[in-house]
Each structure stands twice: as structure tokens, then as C-alpha cells.
N, C-alpha and C. Protein backbone atom coordinates (compact mmCIF):
# COMPACT_ATOMS: atom_id res chain seq x y z
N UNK A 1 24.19 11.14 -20.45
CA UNK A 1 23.43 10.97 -19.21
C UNK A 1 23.14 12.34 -18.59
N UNK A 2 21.88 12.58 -18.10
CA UNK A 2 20.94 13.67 -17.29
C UNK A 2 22.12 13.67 -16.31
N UNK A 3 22.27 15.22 -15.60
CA UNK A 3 23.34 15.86 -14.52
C UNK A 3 22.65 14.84 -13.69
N UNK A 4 20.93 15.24 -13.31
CA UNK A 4 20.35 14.79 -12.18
C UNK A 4 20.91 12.83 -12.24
N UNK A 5 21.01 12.11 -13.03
CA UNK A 5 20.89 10.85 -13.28
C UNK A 5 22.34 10.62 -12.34
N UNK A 6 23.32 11.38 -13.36
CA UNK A 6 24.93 11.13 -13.18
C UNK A 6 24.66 11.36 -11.58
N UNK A 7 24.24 12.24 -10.67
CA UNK A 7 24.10 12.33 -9.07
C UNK A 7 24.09 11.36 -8.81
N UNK A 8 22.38 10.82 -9.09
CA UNK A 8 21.98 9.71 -8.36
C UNK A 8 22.85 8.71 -8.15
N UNK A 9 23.94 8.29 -9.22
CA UNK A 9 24.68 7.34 -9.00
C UNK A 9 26.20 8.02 -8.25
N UNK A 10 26.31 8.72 -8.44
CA UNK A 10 27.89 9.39 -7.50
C UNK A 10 27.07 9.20 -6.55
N UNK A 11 25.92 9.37 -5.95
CA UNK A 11 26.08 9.95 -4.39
C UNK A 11 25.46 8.71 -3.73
N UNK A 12 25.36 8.70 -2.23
CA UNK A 12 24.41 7.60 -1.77
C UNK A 12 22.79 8.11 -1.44
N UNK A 13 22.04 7.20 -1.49
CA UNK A 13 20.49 8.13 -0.86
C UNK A 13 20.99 8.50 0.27
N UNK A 14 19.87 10.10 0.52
CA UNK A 14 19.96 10.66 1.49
C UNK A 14 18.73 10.54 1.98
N UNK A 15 18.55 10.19 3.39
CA UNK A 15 17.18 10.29 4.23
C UNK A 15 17.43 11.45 4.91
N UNK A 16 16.64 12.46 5.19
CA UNK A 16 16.74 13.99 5.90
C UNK A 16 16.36 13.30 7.27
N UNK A 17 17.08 13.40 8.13
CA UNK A 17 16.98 13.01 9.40
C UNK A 17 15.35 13.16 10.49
N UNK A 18 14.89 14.05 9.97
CA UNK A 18 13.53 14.04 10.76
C UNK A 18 12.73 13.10 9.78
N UNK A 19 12.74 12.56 8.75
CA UNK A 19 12.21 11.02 8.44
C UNK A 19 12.55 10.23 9.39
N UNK A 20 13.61 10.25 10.06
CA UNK A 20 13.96 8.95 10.90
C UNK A 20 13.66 8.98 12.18
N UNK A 21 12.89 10.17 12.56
CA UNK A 21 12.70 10.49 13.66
C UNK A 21 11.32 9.89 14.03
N UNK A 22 10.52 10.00 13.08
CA UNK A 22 8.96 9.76 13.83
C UNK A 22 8.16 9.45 12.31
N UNK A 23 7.28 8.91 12.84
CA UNK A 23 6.02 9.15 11.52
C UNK A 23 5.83 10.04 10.61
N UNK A 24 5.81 11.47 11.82
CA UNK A 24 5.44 12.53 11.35
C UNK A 24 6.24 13.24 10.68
N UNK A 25 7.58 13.17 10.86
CA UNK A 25 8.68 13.72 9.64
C UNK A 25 8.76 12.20 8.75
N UNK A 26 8.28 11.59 8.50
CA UNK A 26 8.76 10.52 7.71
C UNK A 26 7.21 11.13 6.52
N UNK A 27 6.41 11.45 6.95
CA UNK A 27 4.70 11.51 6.58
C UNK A 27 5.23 12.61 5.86
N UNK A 28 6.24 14.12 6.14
CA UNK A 28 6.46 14.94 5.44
C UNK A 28 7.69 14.59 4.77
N UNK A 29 8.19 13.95 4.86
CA UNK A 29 9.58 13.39 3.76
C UNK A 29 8.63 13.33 2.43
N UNK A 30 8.01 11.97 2.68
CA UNK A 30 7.29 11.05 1.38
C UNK A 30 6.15 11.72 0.93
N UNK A 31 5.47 12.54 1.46
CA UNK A 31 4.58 13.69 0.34
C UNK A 31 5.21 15.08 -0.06
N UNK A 32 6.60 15.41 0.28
CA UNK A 32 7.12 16.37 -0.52
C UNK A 32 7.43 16.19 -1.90
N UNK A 33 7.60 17.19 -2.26
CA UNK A 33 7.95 17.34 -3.94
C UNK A 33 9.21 16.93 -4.39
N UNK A 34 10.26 17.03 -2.90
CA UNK A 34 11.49 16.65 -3.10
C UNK A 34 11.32 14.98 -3.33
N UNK A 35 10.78 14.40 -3.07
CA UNK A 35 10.90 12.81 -2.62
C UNK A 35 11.00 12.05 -4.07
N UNK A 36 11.47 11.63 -4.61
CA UNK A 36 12.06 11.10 -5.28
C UNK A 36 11.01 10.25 -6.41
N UNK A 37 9.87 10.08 -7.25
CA UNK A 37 9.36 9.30 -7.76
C UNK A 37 9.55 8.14 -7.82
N UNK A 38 10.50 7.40 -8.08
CA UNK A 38 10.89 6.23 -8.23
C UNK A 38 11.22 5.28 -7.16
N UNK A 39 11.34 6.45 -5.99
CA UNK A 39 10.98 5.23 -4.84
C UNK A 39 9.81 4.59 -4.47
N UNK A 40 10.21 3.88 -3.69
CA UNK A 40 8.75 3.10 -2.83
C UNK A 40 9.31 3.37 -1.56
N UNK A 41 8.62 4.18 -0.42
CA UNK A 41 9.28 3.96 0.85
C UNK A 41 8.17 3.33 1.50
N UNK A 42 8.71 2.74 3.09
CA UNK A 42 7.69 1.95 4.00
C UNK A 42 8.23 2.83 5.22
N UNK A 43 7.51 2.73 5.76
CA UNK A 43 7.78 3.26 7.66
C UNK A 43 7.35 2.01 8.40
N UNK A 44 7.96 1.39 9.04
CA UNK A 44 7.18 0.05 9.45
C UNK A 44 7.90 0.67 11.15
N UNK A 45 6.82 1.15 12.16
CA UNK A 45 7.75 1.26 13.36
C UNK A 45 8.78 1.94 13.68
N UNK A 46 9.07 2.49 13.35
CA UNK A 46 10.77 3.74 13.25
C UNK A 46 11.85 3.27 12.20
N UNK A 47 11.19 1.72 11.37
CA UNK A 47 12.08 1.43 10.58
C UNK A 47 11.39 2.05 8.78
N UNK A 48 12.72 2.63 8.14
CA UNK A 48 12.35 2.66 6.83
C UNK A 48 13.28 2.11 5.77
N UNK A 49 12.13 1.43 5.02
CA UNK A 49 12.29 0.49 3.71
C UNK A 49 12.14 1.26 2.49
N UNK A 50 13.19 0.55 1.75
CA UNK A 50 13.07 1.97 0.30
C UNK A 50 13.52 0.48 -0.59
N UNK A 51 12.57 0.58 -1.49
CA UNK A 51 12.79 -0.38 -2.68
C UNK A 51 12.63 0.06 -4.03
N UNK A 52 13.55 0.39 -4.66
CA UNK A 52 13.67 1.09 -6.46
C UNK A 52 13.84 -0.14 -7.00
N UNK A 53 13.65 -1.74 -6.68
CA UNK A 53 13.55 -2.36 -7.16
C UNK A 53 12.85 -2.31 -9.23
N UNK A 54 13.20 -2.57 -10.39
CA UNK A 54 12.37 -2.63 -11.25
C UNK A 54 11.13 -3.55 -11.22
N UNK A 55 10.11 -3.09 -10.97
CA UNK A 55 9.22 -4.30 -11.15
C UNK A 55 9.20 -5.96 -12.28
N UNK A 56 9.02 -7.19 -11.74
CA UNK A 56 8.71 -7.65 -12.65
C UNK A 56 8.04 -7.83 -13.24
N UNK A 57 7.84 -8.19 -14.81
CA UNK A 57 6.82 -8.25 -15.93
C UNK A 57 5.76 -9.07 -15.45
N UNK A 58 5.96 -10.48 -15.15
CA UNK A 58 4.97 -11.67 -14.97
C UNK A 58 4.58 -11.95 -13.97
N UNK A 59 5.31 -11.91 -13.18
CA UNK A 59 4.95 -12.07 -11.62
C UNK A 59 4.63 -11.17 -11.04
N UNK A 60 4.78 -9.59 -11.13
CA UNK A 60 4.39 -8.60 -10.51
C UNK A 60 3.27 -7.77 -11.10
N UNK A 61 4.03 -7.52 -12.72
CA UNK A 61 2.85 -6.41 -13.04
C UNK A 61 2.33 -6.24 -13.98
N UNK A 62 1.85 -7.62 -13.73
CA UNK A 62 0.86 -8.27 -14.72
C UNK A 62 0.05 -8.36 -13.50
N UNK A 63 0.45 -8.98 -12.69
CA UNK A 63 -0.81 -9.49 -11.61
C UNK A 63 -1.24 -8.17 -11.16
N UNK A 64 -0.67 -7.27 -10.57
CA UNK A 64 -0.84 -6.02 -10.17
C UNK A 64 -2.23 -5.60 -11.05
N UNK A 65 -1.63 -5.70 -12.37
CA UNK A 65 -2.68 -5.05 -13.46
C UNK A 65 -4.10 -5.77 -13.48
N UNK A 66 -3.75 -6.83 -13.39
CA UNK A 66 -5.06 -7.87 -13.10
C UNK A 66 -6.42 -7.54 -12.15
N UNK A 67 -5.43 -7.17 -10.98
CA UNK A 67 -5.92 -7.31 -9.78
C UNK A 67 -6.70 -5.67 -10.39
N UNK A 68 -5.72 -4.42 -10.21
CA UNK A 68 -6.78 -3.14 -10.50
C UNK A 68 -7.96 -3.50 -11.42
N UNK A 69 -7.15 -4.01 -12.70
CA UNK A 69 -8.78 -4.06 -13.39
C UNK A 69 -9.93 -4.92 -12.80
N UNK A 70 -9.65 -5.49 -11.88
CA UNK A 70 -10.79 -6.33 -11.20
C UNK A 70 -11.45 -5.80 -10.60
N UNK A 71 -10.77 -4.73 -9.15
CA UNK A 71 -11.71 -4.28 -8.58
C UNK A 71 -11.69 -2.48 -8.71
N UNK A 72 -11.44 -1.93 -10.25
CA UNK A 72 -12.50 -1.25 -10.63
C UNK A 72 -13.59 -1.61 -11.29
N UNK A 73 -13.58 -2.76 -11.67
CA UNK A 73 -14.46 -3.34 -11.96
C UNK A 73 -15.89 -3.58 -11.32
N UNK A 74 -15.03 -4.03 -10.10
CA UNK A 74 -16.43 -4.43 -9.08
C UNK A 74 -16.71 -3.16 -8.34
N UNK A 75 -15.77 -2.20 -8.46
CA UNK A 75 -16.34 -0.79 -8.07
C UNK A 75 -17.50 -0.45 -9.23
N UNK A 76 -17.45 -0.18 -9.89
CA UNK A 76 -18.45 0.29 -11.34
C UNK A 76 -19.81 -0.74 -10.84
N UNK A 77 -19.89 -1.80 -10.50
CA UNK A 77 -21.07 -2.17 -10.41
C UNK A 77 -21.46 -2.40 -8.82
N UNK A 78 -21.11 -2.19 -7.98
CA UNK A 78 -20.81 -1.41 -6.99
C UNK A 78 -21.06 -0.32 -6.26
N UNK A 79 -20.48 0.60 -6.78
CA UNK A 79 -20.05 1.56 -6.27
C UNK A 79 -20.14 2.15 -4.88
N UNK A 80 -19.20 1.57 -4.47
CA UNK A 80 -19.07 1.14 -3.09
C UNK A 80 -18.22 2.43 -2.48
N UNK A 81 -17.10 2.95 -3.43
CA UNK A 81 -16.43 3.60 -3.21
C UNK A 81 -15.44 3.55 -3.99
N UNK A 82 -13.87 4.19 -4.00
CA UNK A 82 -12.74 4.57 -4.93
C UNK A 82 -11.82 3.36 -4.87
N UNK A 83 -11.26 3.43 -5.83
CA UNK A 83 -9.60 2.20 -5.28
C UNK A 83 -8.91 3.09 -6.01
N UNK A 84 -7.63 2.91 -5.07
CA UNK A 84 -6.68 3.45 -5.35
C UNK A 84 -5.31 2.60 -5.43
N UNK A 85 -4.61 2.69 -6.58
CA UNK A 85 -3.90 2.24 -7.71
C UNK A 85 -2.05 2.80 -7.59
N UNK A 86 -1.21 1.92 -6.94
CA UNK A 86 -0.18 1.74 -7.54
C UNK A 86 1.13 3.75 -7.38
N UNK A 87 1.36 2.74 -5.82
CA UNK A 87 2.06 4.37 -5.48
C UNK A 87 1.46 5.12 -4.73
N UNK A 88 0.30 5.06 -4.15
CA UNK A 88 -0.75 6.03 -3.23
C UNK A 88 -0.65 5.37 -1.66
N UNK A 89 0.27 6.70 -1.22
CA UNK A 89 0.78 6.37 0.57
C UNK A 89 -0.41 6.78 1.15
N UNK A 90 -0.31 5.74 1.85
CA UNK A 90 -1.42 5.19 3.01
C UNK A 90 -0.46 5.47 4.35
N UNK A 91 -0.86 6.29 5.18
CA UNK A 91 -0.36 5.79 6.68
C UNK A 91 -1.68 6.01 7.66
N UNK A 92 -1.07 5.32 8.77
CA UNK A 92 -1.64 4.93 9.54
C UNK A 92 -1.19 5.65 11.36
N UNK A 93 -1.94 6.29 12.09
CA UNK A 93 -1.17 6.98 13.17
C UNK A 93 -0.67 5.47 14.66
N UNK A 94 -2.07 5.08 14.60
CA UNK A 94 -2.05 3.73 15.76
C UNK A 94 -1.12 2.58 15.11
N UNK A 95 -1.00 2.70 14.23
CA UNK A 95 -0.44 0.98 13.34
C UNK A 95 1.17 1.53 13.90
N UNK A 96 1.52 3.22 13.27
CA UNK A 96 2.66 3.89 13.69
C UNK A 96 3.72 2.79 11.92
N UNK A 97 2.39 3.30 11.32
CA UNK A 97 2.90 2.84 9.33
C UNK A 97 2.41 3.69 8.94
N UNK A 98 3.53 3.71 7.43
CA UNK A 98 2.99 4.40 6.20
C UNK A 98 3.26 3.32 5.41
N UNK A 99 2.89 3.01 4.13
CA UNK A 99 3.28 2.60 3.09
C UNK A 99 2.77 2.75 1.82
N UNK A 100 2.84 1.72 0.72
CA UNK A 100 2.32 2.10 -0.72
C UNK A 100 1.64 0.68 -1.09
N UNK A 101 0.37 0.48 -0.94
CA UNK A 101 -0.23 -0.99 -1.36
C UNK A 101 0.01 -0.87 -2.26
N UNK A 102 -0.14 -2.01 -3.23
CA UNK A 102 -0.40 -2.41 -4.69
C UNK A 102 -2.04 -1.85 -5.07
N UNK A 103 -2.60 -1.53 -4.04
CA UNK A 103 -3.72 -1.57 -4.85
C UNK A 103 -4.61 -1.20 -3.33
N UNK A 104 -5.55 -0.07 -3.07
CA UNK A 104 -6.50 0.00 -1.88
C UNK A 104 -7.88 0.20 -2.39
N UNK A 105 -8.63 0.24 -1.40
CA UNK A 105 -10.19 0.90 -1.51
C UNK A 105 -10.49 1.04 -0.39
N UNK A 106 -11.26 2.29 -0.67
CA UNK A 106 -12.28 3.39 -0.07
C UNK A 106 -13.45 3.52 -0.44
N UNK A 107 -14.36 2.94 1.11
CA UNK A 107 -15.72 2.79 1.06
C UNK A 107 -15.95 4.68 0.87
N UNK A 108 -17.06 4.70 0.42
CA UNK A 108 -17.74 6.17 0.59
C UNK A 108 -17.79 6.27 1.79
N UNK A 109 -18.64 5.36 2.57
CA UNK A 109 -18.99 5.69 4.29
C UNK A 109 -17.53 5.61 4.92
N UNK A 110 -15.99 5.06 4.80
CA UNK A 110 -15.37 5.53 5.45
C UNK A 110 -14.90 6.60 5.47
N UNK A 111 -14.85 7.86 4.12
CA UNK A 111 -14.64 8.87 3.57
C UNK A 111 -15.86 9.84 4.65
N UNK A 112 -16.79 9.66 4.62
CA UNK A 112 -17.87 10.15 5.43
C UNK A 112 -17.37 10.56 6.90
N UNK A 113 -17.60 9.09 7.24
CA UNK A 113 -17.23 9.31 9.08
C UNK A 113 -15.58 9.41 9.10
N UNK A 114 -15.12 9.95 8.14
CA UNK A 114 -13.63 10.67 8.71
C UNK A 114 -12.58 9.14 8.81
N UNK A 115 -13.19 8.00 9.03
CA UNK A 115 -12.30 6.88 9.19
C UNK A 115 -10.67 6.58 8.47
N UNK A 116 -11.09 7.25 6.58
CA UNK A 116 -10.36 7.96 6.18
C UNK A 116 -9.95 9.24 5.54
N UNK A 117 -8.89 10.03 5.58
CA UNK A 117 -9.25 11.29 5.49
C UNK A 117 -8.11 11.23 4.28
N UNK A 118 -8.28 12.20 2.83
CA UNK A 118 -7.46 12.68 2.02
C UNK A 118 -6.25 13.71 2.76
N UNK A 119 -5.23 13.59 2.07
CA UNK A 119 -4.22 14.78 2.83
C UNK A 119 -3.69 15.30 1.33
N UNK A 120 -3.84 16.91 1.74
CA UNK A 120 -3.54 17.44 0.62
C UNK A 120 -2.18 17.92 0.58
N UNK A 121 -1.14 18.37 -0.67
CA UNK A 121 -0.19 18.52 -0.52
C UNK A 121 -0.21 20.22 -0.03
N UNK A 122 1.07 20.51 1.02
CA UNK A 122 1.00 22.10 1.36
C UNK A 122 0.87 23.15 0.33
N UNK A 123 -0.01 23.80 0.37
CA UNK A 123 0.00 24.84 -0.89
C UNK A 123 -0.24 24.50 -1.99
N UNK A 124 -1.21 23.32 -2.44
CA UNK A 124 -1.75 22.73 -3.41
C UNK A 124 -3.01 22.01 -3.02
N UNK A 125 -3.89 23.10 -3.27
CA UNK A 125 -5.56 23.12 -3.34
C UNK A 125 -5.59 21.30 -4.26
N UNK A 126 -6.43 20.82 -3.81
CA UNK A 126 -7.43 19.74 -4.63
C UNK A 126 -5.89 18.83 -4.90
N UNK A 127 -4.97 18.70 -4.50
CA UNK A 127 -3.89 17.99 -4.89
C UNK A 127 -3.47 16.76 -3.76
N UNK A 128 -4.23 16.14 -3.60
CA UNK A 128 -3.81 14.79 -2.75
C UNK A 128 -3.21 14.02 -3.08
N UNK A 129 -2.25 13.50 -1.74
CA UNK A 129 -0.78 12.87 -1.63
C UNK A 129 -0.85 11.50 -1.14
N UNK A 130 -1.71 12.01 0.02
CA UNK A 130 -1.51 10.11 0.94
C UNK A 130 -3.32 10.64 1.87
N UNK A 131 -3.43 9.10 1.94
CA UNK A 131 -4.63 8.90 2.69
C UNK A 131 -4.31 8.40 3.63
N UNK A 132 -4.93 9.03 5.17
CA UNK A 132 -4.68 8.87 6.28
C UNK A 132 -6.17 8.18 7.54
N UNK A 133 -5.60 7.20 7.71
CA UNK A 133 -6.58 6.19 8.45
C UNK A 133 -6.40 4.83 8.40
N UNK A 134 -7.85 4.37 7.86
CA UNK A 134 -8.07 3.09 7.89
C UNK A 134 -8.79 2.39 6.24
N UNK A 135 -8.33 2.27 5.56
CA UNK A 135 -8.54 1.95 4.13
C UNK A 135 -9.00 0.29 4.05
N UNK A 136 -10.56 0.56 3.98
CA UNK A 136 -11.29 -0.78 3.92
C UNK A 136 -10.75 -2.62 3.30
N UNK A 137 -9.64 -1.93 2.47
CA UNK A 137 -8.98 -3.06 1.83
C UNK A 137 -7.88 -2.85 0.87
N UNK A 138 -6.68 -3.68 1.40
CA UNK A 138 -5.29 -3.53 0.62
C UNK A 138 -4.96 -4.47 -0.11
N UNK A 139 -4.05 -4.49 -1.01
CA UNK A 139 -3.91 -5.31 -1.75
C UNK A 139 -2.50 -5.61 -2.08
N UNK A 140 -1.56 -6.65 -1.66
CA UNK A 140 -0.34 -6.69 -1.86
C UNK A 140 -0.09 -7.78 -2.93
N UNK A 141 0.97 -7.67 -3.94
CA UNK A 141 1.41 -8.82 -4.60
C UNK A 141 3.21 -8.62 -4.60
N UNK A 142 3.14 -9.90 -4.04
CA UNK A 142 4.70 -10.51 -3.41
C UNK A 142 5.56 -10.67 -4.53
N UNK A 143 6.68 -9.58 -4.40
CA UNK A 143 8.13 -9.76 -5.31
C UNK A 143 9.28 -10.32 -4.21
N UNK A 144 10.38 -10.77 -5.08
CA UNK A 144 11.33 -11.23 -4.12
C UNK A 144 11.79 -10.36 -3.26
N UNK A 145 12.13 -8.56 -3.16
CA UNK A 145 12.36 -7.93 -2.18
C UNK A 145 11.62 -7.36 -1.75
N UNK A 146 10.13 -7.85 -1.57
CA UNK A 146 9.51 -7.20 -0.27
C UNK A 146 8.59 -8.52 -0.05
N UNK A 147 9.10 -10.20 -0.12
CA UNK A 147 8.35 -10.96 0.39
C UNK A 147 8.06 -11.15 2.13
N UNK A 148 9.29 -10.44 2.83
CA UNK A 148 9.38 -10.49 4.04
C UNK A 148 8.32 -9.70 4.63
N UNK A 149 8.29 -8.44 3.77
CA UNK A 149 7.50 -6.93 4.54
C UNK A 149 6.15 -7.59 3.82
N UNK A 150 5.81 -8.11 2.99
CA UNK A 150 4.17 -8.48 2.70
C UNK A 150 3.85 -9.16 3.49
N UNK A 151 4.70 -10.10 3.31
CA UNK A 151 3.93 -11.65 4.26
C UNK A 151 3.70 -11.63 5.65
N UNK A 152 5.18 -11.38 6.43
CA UNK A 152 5.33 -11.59 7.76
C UNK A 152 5.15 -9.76 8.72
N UNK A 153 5.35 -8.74 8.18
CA UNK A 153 5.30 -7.56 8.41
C UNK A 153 4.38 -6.75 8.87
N UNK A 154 3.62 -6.61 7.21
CA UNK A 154 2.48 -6.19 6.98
C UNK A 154 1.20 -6.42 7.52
N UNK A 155 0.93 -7.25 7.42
CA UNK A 155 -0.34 -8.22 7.80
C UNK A 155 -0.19 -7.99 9.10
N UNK A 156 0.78 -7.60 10.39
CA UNK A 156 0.48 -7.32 12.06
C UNK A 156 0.59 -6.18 11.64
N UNK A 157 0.86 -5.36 10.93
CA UNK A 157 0.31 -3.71 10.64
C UNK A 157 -0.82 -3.21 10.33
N UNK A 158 -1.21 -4.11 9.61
CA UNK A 158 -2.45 -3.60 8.53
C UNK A 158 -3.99 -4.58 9.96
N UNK A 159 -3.62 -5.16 10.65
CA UNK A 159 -3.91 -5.20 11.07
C UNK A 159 -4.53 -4.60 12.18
N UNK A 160 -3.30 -4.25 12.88
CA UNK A 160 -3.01 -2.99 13.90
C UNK A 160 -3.85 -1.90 13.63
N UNK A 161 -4.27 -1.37 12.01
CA UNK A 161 -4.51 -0.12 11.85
C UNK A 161 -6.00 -0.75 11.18
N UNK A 162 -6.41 -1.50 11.65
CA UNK A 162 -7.94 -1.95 11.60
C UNK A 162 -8.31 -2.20 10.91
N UNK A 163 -7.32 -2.74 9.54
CA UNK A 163 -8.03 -3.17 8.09
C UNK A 163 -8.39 -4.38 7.62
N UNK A 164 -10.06 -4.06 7.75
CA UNK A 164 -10.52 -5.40 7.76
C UNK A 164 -10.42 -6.46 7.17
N UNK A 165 -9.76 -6.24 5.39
CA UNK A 165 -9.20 -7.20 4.55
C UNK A 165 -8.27 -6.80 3.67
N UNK A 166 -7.81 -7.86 3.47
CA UNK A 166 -6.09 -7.73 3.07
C UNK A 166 -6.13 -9.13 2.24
N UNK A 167 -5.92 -8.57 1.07
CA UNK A 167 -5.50 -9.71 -0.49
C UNK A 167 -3.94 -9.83 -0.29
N UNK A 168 -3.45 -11.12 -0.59
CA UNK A 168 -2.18 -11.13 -0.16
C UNK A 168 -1.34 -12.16 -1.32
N UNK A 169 -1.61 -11.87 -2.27
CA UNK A 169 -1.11 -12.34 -4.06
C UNK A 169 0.58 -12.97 -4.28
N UNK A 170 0.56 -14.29 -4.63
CA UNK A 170 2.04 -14.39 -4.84
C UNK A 170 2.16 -15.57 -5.85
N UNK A 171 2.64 -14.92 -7.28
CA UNK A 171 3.07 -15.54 -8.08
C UNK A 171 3.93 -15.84 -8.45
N UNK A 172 5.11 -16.07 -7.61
CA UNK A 172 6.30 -16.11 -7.52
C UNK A 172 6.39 -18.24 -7.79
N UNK A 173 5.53 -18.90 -7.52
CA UNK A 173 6.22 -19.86 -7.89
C UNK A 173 4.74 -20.62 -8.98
N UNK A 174 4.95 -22.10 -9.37
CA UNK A 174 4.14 -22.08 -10.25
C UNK A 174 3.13 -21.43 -10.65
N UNK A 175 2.49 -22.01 -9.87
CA UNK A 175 0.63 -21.20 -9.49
C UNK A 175 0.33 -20.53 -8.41
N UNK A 176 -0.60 -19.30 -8.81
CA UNK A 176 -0.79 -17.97 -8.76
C UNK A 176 -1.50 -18.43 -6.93
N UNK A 177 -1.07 -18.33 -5.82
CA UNK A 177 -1.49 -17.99 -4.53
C UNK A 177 -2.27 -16.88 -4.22
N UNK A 178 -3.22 -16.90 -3.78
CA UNK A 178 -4.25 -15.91 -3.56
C UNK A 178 -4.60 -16.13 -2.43
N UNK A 179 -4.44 -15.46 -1.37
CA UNK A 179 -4.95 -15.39 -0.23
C UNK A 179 -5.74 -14.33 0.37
N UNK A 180 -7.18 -14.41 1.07
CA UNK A 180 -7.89 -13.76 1.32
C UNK A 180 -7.90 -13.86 2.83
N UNK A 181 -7.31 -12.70 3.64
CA UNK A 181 -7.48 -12.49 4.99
C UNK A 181 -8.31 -11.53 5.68
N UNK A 182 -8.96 -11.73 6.58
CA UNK A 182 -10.23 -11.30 6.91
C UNK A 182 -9.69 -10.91 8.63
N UNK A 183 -10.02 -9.76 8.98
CA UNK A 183 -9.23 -9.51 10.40
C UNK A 183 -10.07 -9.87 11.22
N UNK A 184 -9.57 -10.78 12.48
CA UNK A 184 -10.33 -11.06 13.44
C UNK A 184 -10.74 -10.37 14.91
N UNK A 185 -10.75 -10.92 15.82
CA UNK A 185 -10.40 -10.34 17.41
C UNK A 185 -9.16 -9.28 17.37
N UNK A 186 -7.89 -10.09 17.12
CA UNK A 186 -6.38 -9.21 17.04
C UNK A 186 -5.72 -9.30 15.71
N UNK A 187 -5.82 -10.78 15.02
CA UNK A 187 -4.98 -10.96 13.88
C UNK A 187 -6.01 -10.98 12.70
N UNK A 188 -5.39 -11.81 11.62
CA UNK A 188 -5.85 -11.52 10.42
C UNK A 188 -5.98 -13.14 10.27
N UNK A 189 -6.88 -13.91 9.50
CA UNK A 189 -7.53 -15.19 9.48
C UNK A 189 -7.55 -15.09 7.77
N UNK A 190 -6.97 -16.84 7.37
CA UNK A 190 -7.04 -17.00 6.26
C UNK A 190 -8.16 -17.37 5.81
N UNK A 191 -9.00 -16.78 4.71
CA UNK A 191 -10.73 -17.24 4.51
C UNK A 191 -10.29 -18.65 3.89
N UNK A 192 -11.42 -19.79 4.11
CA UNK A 192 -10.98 -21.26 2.93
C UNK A 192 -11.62 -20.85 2.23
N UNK A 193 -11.41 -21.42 1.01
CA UNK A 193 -12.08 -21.25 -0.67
C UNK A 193 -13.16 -22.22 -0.36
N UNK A 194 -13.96 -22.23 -1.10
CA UNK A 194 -15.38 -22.62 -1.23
C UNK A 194 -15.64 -23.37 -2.84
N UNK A 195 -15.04 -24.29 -2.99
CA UNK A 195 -15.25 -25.23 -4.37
C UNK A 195 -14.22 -24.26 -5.27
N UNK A 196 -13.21 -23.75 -4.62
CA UNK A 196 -12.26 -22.56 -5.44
C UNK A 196 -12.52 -21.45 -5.61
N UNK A 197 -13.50 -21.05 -4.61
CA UNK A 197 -14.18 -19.66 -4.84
C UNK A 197 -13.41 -18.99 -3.41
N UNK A 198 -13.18 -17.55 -3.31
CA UNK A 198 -13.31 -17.11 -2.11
C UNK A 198 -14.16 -16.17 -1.76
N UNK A 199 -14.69 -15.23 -0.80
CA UNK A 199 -15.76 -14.38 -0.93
C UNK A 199 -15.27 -13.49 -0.18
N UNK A 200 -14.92 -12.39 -0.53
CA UNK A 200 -14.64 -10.59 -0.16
C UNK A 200 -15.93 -9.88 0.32
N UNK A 201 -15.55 -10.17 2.27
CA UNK A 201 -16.25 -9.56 3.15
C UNK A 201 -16.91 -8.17 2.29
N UNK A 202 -16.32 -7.82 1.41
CA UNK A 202 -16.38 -5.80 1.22
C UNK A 202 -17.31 -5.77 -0.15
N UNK A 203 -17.01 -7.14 -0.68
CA UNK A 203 -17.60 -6.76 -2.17
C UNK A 203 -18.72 -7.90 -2.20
């Protein structure tokens, strides 16, 4: 076993205390070089969530995989703008979140009017870390330890931080749940299917 490996297990995680302080040391925790790959962290409110969970095969990342190849898909004929894929921190200053969708997109025109902005890492030209704003559309698919933070969490966050739609995926029991939420006045509204169809305000 790797020295670094044998650590990880002697020691407990360490959070550097100005993560716990604010956004803004939490925003420089999770785009340093120190930060750990294999985590997933969340900032939800002054609270942080760290899941090294292994993904699962069938229920997670398979669907995960599904879902990207779909909407690069509908980007290519499209081209509406970028999606971004699996590990790419998103925060938010008003929501007062960061996190890691399963899956986002970026209109060109929000890239334009600044709505969202790339953040580059310190001292690394052309090297972006996390996108900061409002990301036209997220994409979550529900494992057993983060069904709480997708379902009930997220969705008054992602809200909060003005995102107009939010895929909300859970194959956790027979058949595959797909929910399409569309943000309203304050909250987020479940779209009905249409003869089993649903229709994505964006695409």
C-alpha cells in the first residue's frame, strides 16, 4: 500500500477551518490542488457534505452516462452551448452553495452576459476549476447517500440561485423516475408528461 493511501486511513479527514467559515474559504478549499480528487464536497448554507461514496454501476453510472450522452447530444444539434460532465463545482454567491451536479449546461448567452462566469485556478492560465453563477440546467441522479441533498435540499438551492431547470433522475427502485422541474415565481414545479413525453424548457 501507497504511504499517501496508508494516511488516508490512519488519519481522519481534515477540513482547514476557513472552509467552514464561509463560501468563500470553502470556494478556495475545493478548487485547490490540495483537495483531494476523490471527494465530492457540497456547501449547502455553512453546512459541508463530503461523499467518497463508490458510485453505483446500475443505478448511478449508467444513468449518469446516459443522461451525458443525451445532452451532448442535443448540444451538437443545438448548439446552444457547453455541458458540463461529472465533478465540475458550480457555486452559487445568493443560493450561499457550491456543489458538483451530475451533469450541467451552459447557454452561450449566459457565458456572454456574465450570468455565468469560468473561474480559473490561481496561477494557471486557461485552467478552469468551478463555474460561478447561474447554470441554465442541472442534472442530478439519486444514490442512497445523497437522496436527502438531491431531493429535499437541492431543489430550494438550485432554485434560490435561479436555475431555471433541474432533471431530478432516480433509479433506485424498479423503474427509472425522471422528473422534470421547471422554476416558478419562488419554487421549482413538476412538468406532467405529455403521452410519456416531457419537454425541456432549454432544449
Amino acid at each position: 500500500m501507497a504511504i499517501a493511501e496508508l494516511l488516508d486511513e490512519l488519519f481522519p479527514i481534515r477540513i482547514p477551518a476557513e472552509a467552514a467559515e464561509n463560501l468563500a474559504g470553502f470556494r478556495a478549499w475545493v478548487t485547490s490542488e490540495s483537495f483531494p480528487e476523490k471527494w465530492r464536497a457540497t456547501y449547502l448554507r455553512g453546512e459541508i457534505l463530503l461523499d467518497m461514496s463508490p458510485e453505483e454501476t446500475e443505478t448511478h453510472n449508467k444513468v449518469k452516462g446516459a443522461v451525458h450522452y443525451t445532452l451532448l447530444n442535443l448540444d451538437r444539434t443545438s448548439r446552444l452551448g457547453t455541458v458540463y460532465v461529472h465533478r465540475v463545482q458550480f457555486s452559487n454567491k445568493a443560493a450561499d452553495l457550491s456543489a458538483q451536479p451530475d451533469a450541467m449546461f451552459v447557454t452561450r448567452a449566459s457565458l456572454r452576459s456574465g450570468r455565468v462566469r469560468r473561474v480559473q485556478r490561481k496561477g494557471r492560465t486557461g485552467e478552469d476549476t468551478e463555474l460561478l453563477g447561474t447554470p441554465d440546467l442541472v442534472v442530478e441522479v439519486v444514490s442512497r447517500s445523497s437522496y436527502k441533498k438531491d431531493t429535499k435540499e437541492l431543489p430550494v438551492l438550485y432554485s434560490r440561485a435561479g436555475i431555471p431547470e433541474y432533471w431530478l433522475i432516480d433509479a433506485l427502485g424498479d423503474e427509472i423516475d425522471f422528473t422534470l422541474l421547471r422554476r416558478g415565481a419562488r419554487n421549482y414545479i413538476a412538468d406532467e408528461s405529455h403521452r410519456g413525453w416531457l419537454a425541456s424548457p432549454l432544449f
